[in-house]
C-alpha atoms as a PDB file:
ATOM      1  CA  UNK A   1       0.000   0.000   0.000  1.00  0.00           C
ATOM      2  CA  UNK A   2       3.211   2.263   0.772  1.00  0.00           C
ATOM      3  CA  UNK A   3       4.154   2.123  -2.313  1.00  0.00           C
ATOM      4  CA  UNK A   4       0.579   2.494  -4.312  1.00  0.00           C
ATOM      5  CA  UNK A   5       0.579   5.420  -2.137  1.00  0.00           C
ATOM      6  CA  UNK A   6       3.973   6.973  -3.005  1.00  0.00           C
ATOM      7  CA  UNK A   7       3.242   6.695  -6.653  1.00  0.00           C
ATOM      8  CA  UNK A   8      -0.743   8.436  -6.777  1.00  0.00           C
ATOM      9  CA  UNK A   9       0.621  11.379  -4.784  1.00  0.00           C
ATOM     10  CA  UNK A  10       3.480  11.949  -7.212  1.00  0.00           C
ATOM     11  CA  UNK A  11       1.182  11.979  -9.924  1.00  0.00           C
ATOM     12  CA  UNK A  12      -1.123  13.949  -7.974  1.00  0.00           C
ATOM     13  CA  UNK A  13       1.278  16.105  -7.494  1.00  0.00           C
ATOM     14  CA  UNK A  14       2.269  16.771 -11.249  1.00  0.00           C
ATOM     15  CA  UNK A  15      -0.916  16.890 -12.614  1.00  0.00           C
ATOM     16  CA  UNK A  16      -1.532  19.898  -9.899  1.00  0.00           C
ATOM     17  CA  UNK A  17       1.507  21.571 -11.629  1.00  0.00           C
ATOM     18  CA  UNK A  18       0.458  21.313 -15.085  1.00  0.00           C
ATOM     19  CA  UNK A  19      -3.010  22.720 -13.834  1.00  0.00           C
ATOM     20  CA  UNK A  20      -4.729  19.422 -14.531  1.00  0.00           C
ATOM     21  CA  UNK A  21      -8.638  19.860 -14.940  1.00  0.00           C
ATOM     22  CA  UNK A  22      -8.461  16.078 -13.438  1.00  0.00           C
ATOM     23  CA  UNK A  23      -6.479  16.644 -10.502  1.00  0.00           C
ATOM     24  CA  UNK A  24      -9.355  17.414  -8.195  1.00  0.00           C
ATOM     25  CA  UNK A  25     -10.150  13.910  -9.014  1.00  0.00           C
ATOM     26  CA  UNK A  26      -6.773  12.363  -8.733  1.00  0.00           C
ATOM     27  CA  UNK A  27      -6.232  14.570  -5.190  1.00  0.00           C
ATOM     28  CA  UNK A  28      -9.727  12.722  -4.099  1.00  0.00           C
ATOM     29  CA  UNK A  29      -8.381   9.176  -4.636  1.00  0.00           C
ATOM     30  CA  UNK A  30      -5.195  10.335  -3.837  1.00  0.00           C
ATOM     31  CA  UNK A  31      -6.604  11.274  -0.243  1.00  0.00           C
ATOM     32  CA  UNK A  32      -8.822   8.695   0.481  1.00  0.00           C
ATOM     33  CA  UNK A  33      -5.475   6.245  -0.218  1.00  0.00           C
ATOM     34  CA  UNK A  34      -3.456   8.519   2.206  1.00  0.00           C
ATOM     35  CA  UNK A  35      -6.189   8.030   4.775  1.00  0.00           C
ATOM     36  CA  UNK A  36      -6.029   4.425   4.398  1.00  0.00           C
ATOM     37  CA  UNK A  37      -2.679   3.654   3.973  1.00  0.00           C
ATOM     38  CA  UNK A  38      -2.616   5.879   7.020  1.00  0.00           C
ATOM     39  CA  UNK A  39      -5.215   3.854   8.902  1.00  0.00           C
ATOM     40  CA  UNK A  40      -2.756   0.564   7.864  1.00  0.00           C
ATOM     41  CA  UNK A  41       0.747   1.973   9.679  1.00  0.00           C
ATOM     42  CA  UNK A  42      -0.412   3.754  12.473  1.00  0.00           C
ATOM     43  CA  UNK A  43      -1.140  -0.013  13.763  1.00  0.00           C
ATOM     44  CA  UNK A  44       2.089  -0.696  13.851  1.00  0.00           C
ATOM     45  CA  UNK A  45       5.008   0.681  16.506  1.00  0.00           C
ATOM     46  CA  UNK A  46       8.238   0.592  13.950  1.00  0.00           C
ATOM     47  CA  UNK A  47       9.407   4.761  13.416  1.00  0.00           C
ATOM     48  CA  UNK A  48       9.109   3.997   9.975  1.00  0.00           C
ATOM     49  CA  UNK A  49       5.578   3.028   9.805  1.00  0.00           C
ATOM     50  CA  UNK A  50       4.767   6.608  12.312  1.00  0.00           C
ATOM     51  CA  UNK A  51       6.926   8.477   9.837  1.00  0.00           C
ATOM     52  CA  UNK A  52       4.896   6.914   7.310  1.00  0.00           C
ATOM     53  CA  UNK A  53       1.543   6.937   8.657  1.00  0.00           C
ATOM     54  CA  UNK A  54       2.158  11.198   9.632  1.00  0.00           C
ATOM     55  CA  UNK A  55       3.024  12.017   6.139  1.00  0.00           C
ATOM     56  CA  UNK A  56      -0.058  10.342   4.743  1.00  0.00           C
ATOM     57  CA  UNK A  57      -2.477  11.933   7.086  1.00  0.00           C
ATOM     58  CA  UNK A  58      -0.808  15.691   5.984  1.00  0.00           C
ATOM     59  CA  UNK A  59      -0.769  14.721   2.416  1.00  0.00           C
ATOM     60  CA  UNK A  60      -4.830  13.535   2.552  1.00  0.00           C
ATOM     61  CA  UNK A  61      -5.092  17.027   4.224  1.00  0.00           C
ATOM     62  CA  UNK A  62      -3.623  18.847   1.681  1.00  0.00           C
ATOM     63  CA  UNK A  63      -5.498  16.482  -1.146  1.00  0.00           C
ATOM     64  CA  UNK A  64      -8.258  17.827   0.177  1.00  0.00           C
ATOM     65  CA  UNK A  65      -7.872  21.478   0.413  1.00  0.00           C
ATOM     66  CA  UNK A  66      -8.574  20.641  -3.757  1.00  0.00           C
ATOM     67  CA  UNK A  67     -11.347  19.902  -3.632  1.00  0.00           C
END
């Protein structure tokens, strides 16, 4: 899921800098993937997995400040 994750906010993320009439739609999914990928490491304890899980939640935050 990490890595499904890494790859729909990168191309979130570029279609917002071309000015994409479709990223509103990509920054949706791309949210509600952060939220559950999220969800999935904040169960576990490894400082990788909080990293992980705290940079998810702030990117679903700012997905959804597009929309």
């Amino acid at each position: 899921m990490d890595m499904e994750c890494a790859v729909l906010c990168y191309a979130a993320a570029q279609l917002m800098s071309l000015g994409s009439a479709k990223s509103i739609d990509v920054c949706r999914l791309c949210a509600e993937v952060c939220e559950a990928c999220s969800d999935e490491c904040g169960k576990h304890d490894n400082e990788h997995c909080k990293e992980c899980a705290d940079a998810c939640r702030k990117c679903a935050k700012e997905c959804k400040k597009m929309y």
